[in-house]
Protein backbone atom coordinates (compact mmCIF):
# COMPACT_ATOMS: atom_id res chain seq x y z
CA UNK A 1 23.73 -3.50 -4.05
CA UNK A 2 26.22 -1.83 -6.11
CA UNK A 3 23.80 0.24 -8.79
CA UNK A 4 21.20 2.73 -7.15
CA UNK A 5 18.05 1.19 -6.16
CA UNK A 6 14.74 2.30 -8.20
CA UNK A 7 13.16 1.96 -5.11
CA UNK A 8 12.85 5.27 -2.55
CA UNK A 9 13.28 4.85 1.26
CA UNK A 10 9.80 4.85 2.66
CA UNK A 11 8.57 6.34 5.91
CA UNK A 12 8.38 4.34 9.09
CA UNK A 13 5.70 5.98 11.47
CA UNK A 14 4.44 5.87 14.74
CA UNK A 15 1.01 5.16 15.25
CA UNK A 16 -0.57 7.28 18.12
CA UNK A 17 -4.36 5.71 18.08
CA UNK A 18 -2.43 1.77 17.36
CA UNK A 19 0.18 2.81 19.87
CA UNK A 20 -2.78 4.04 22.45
CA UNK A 21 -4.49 0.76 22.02
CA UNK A 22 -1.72 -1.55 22.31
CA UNK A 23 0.35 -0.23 25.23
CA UNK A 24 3.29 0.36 23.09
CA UNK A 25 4.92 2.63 20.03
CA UNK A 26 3.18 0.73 17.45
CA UNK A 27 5.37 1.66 14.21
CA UNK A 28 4.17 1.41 10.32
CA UNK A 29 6.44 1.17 7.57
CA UNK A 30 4.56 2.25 4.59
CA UNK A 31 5.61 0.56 1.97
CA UNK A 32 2.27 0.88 0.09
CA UNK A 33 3.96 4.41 -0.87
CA UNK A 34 6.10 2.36 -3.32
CA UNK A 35 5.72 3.45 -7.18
CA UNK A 36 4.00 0.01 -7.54
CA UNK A 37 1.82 0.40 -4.31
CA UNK A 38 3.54 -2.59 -2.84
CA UNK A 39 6.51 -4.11 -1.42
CA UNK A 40 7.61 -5.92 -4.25
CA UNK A 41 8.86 -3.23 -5.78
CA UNK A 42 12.05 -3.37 -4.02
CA UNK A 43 13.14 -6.81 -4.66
CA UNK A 44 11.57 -7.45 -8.53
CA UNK A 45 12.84 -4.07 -9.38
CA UNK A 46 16.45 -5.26 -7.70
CA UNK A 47 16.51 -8.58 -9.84
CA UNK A 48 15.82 -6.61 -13.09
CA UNK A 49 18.29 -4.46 -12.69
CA UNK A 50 20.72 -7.65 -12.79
CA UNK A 51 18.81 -9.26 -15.46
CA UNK A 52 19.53 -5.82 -17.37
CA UNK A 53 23.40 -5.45 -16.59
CA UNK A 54 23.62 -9.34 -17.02
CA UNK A 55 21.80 -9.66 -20.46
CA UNK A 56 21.97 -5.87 -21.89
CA UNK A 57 19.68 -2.95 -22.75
CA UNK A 58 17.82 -5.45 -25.01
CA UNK A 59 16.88 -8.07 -22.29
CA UNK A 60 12.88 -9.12 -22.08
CA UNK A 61 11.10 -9.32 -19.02
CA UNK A 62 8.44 -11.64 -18.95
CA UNK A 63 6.34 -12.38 -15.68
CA UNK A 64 3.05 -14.48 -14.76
CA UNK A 65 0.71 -12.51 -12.29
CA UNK A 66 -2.30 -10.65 -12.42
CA UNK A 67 -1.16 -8.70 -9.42
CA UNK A 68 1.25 -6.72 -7.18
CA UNK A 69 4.24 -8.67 -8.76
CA UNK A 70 3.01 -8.27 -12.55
CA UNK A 71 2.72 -4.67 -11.24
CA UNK A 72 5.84 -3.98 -9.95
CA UNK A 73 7.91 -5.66 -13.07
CA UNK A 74 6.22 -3.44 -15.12
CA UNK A 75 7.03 -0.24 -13.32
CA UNK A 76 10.61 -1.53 -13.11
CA UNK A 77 10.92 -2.37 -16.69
CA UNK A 78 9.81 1.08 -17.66
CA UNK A 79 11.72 2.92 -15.63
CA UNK A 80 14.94 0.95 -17.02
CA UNK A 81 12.84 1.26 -20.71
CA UNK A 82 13.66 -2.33 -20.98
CA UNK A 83 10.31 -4.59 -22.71
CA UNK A 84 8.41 -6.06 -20.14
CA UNK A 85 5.18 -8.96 -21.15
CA UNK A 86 3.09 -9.83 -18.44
CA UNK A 87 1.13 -12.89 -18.49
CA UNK A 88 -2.35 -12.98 -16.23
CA UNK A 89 -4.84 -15.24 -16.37
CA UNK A 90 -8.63 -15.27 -17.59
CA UNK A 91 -11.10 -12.83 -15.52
CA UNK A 92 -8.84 -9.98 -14.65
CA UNK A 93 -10.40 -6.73 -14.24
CA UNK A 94 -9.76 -3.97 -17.02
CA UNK A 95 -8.62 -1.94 -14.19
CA UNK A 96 -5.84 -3.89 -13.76
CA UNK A 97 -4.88 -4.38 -17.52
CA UNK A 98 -5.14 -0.80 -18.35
CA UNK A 99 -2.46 -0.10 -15.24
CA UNK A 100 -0.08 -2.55 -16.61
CA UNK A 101 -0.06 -1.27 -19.93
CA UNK A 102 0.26 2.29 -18.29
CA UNK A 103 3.45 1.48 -17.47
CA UNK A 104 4.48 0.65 -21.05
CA UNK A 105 3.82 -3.33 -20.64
CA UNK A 106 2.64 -5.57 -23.05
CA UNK A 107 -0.09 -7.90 -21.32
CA UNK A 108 -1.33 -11.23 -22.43
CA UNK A 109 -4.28 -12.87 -20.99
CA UNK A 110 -5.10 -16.34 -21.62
CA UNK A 111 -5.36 -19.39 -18.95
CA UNK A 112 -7.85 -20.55 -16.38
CA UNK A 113 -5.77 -20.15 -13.72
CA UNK A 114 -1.97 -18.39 -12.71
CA UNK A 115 -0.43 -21.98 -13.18
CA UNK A 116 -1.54 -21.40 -17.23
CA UNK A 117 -0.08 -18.03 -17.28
CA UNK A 118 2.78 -18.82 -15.80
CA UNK A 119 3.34 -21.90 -17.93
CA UNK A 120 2.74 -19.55 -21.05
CA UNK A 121 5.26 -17.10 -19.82
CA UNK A 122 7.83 -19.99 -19.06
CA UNK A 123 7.40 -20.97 -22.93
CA UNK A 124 8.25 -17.12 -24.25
CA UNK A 125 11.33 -17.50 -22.23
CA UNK A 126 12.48 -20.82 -23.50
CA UNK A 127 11.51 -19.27 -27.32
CA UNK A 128 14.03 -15.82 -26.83
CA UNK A 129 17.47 -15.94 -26.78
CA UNK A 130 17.11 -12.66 -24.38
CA UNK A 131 13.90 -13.41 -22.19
CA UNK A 132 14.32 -13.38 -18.42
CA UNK A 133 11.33 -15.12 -16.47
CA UNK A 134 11.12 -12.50 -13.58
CA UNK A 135 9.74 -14.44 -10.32
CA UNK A 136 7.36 -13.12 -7.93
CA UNK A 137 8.56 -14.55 -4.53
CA UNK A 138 11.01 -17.76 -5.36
CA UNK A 139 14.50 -16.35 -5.75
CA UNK A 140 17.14 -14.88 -3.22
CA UNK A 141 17.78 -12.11 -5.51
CA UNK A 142 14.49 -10.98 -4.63
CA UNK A 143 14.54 -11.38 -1.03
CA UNK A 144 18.17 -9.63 -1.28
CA UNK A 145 16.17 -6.56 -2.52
CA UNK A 146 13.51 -6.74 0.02
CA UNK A 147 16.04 -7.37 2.88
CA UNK A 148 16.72 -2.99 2.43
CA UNK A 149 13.07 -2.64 4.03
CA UNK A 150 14.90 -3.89 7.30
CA UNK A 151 18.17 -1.85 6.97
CA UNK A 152 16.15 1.60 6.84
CA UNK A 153 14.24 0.49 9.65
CA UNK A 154 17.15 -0.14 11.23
CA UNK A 155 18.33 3.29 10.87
CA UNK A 156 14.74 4.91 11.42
CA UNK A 157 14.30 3.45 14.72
CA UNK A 158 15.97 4.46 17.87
CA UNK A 159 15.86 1.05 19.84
CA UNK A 160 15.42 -2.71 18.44
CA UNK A 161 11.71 -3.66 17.83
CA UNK A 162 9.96 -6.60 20.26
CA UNK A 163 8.47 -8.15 17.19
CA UNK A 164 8.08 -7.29 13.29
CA UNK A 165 4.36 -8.28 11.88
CA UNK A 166 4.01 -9.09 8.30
CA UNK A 167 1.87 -11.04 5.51
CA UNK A 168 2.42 -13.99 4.36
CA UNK A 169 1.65 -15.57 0.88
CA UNK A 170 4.32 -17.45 -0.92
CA UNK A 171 7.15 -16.17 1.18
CA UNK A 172 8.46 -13.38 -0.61
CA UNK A 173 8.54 -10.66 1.84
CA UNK A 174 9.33 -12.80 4.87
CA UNK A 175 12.70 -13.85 2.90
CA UNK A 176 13.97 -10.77 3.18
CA UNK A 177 12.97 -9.53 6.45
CA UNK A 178 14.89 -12.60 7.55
CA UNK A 179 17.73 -11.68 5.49
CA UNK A 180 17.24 -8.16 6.68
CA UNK A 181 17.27 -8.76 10.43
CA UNK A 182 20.64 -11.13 9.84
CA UNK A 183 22.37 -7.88 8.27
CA UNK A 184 21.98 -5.82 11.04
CA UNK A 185 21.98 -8.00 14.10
CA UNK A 186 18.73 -8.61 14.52
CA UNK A 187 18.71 -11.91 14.28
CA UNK A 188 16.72 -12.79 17.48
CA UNK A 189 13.80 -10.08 16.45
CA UNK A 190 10.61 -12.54 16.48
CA UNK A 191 8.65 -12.54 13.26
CA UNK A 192 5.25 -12.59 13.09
CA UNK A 193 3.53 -13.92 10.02
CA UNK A 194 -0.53 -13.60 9.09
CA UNK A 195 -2.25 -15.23 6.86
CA UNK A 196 -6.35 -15.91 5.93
CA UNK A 197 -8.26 -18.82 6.84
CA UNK A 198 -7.99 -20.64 2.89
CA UNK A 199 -4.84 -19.12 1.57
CA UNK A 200 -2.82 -19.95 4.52
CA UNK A 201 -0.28 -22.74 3.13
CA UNK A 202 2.84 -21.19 5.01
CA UNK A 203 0.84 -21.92 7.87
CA UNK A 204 0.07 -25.32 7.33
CA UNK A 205 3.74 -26.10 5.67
CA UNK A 206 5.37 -25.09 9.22
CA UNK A 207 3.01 -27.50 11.14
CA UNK A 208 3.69 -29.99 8.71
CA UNK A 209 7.33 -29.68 9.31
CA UNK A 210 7.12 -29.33 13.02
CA UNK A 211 4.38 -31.89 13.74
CA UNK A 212 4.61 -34.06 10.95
CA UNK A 213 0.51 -35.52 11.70
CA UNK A 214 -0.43 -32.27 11.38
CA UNK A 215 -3.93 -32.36 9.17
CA UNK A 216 -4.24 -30.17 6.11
CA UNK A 217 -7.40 -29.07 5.23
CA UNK A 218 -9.50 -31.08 2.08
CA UNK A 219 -8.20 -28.23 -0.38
CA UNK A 220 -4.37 -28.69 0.47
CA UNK A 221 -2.40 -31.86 -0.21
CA UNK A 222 0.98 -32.92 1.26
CA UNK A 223 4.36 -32.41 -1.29
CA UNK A 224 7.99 -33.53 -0.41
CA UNK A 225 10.38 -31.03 -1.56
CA UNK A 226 13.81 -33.19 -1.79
CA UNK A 227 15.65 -30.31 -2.16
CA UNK A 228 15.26 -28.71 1.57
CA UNK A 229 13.92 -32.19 2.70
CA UNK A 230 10.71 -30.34 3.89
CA UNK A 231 7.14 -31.48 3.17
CA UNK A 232 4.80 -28.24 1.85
CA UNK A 233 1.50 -27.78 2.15
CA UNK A 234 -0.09 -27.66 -1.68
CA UNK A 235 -3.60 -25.86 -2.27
CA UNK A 236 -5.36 -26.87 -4.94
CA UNK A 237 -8.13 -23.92 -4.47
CA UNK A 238 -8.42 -21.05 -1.96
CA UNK A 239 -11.36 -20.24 -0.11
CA UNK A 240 -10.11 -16.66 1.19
CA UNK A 241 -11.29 -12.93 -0.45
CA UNK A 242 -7.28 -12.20 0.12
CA UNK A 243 -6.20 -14.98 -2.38
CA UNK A 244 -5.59 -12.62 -5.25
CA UNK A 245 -2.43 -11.82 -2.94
CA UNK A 246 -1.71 -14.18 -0.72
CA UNK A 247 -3.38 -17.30 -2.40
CA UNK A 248 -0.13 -19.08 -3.73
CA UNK A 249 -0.45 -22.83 -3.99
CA UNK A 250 2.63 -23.87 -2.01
CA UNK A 251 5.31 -21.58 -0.08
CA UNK A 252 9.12 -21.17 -0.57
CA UNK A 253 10.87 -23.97 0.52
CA UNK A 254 14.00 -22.08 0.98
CA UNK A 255 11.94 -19.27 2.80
CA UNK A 256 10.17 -22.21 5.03
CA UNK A 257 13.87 -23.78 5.83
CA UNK A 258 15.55 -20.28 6.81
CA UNK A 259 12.04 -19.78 9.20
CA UNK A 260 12.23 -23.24 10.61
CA UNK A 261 15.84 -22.43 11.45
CA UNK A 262 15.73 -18.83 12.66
CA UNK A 263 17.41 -18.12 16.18
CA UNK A 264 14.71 -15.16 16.83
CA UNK A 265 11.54 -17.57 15.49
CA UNK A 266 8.83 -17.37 13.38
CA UNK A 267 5.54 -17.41 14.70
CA UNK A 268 2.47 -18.23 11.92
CA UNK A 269 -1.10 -17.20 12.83
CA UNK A 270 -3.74 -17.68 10.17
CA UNK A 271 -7.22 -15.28 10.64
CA UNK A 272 -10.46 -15.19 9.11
CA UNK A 273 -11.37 -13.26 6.28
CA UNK A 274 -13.84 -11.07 8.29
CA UNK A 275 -10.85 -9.64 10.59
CA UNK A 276 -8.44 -8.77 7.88
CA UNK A 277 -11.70 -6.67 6.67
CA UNK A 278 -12.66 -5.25 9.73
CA UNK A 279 -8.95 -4.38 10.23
CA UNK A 280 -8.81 -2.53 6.35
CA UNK A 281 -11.42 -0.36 7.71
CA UNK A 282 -10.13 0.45 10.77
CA UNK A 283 -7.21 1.56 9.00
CA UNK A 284 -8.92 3.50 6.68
CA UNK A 285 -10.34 5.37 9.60
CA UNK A 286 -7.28 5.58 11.19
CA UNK A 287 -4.90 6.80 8.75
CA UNK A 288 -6.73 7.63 5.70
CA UNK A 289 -4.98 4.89 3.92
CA UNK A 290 -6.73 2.15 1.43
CA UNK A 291 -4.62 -0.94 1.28
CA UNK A 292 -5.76 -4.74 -0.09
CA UNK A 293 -6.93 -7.45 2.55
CA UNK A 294 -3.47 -9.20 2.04
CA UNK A 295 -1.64 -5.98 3.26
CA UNK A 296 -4.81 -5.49 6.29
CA UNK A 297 -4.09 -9.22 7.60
CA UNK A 298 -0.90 -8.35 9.20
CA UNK A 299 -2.64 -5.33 10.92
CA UNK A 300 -5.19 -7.54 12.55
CA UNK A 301 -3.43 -7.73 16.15
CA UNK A 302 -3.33 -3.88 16.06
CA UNK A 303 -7.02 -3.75 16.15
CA UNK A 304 -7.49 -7.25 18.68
CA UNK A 305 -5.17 -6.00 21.71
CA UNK A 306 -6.50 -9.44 23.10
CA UNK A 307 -4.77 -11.15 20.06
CA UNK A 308 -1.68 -9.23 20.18
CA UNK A 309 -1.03 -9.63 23.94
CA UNK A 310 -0.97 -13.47 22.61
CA UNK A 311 1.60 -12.72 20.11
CA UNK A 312 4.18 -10.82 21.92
CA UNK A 313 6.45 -10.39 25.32
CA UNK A 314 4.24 -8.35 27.76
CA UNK A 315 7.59 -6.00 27.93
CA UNK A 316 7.05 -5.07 24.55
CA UNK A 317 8.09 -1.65 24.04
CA UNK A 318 8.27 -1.21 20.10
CA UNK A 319 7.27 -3.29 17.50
CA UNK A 320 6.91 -2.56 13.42
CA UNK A 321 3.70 -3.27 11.19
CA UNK A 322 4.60 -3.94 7.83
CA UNK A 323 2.22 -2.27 5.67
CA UNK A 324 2.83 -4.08 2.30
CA UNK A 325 0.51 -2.38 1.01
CA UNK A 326 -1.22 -3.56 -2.93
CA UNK A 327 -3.25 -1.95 -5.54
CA UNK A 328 -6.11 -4.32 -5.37
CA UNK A 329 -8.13 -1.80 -3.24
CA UNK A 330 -11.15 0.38 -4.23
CA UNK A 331 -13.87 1.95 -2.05
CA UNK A 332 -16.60 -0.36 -3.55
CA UNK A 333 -14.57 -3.23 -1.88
CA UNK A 334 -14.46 -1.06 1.43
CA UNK A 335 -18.32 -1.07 1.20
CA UNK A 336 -18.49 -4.79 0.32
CA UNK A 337 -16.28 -5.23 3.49
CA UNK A 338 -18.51 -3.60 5.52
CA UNK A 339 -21.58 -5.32 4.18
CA UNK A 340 -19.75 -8.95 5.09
CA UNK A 341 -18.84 -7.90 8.23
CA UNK A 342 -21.55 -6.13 9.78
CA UNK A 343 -23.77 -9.65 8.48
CA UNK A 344 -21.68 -11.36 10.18
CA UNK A 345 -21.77 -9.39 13.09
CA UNK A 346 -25.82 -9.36 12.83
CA UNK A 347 -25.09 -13.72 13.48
CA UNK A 348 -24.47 -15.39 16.52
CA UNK A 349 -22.34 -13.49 18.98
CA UNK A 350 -18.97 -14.23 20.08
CA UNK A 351 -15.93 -14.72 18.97
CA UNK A 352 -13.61 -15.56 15.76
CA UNK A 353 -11.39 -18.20 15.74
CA UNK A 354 -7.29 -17.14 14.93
CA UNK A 355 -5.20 -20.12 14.93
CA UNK A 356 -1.42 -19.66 15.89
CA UNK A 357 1.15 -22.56 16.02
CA UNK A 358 -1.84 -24.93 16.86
CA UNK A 359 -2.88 -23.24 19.35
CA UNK A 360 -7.05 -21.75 18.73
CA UNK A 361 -7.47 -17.99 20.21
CA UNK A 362 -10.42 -16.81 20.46
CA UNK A 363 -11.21 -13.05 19.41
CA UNK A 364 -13.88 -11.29 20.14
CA UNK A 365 -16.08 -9.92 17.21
């Protein structure tokens, strides 16, 4: 990266109470500290800084998403005072319009669903000479810039991690950790990747490709991508309380082929809505930290030590959390949470049902 990132480095920490539980140094890297709140800062704001040397002070940035992505353009735009339009779809909250224009962007709303807003945005682009579509998760310019999440770890911790856990939506993220852990030799670092019962099609798109009679669910349909020669997993709907993050209809083919492919693996575990809650609290408790179900899904197997002993070597020593953090977060969703939860708690006792590479685990509630 030749110019100087917008991003900051963020702090990598160890968990004591995580640590405690798990038998290991359980270590966060907080990348809900971003400007943005979220990860995405690093790799949108990386690609519009090229869109800005490539096509000039006067360049327009134009993105579809009503969330962290939309979000993080925005920030990046304005602190490069280049013109930023983001495009979100019907129903978003006035919350998260008024933060957008904060940051100097001009926000259209219009379209039933992300598909129409990104459509919309597509046509601005074709219609300026100097419009640059900016995406949220499909580009390797974008996983470049998230790949520098893994190169500060790599200089924050003393001794190679056992595992990295991260989220999962379209594949953003886990591009570049991939890319990351190939920069500095860490090639052979297993991934782990969460995901909620109803937005999970990374999930579905690597059983798909490893078991080809895999069943999808009724929502999802199956899509060849000639490209990779994969099949993906499409969903038509989600069914998840995390799909405002993680809900996007089909994965990154490119980000599916590198994690079919990867020496160190990739191991996909898909969770019910009521643990990534239960895990948000936790958190909360813990370390005085809100962050958005999509971020709190990856920190589920620091809060089920029966779960994570599944996950991992029993010689694990160190292992990372990614916190990806999001600004979709408020205490009245904290309390709405806990009202799910604890009902479902009140139900019949036992256990939740995590699915990983197949395989059914049962946690207990």
């Amino acid at each position: 990266m030749s110019e100087q990132p917008l991003w900051q480095e963020t702090p990598l920490i160890i968990s004591s109470g995580i640590s405690k539980r798990l038998g290991c140094n359980a270590h966060l890297k907080l990348e809900n500290l971003h400007l943005s709140h979220s990860f995405k800062y690093r790799g949108i704001s990386h690609f519009i800084q090229q869109a800005k040397s490539t096509h000039g002070p006067s360049v327009h940035l134009v993105v579809a998403s009503g969330g962290n992505a939309g979000l993080a353009a925005a920030c990046a735009a304005n602190a490069l005072n280049a013109r930023c339009t983001v495009f979100i779809p019907d129903g978003a909250n006035q919350s998260t319009i008024a933060l957008l224009e904060r940051q100097n962007a001009d926000v259209v709303v219009g379209g039933a669903s992300y598909l129409y807003a990104l459509e919309a945005a597509r046509e601005m682009v074709k219609a300026e000479a100097k419009a640059v579509l900016v995406p949220a998760y499909e580009n390797k310019v974008v996983w470049e810039g998230h790949a520098s999440m893994i190169k500060e770890i790599y200089t924050q911790l003393v001794d190679k991690p056992d595992a990295i856990f991260c989220s999962v939506g379209g594949g953003g993220l886990l591009g570049g950790l991939i890319l990351g852990c190939e920069a500095v030799g860490w090639d052979d670092v297993p991934i782990v990747t969460l995901e909620t019962i109803g937005t999970d099609c990374f999930y579905h798109t690597m059983r798909l490709n490893r078991h080809p009679s895999h069943d999808l669910p009724a929502d999802a349909s199956a899509v060849k991508d000639d490209e990779y020669g994969l099949t993906l997993a499409f969903f038509h709907r989600f069914s998840s309380h995390a799909s405002g993050s993680l809900g996007a209809s089909s994965p990154s083919p490119g980000v599916v082929k590198m994690a079919l492919e990867r020496k160190g693996g990739v191991r996909c575990v898909t969770i019910p809505d009521e643990l990534a809650m239960q895990a948000a609290m936790d958190f909360a408790d813990d370390h005085k930290m809100l962050v958005e179900l999509a971020c709190s899904t990856t920190l589920v197997p620091a809060y089920k030590p029966s779960l994570f002993a599944r996950l991992v070597p029993l010689s694990a020593k160190n292992v990372v959390f990614v916190v990806c953090g999001g600004f979709k977060v408020s205490l009245s969703d904290m309390r709405e949470y806990r009202g799910i939860v604890d009902g479902d708690l009140k139900g019949e006792a036992g256990s939740w049902n995590v699915f990983c590479d197949g395989e059914v685990i049962k946690v207990e509630k």
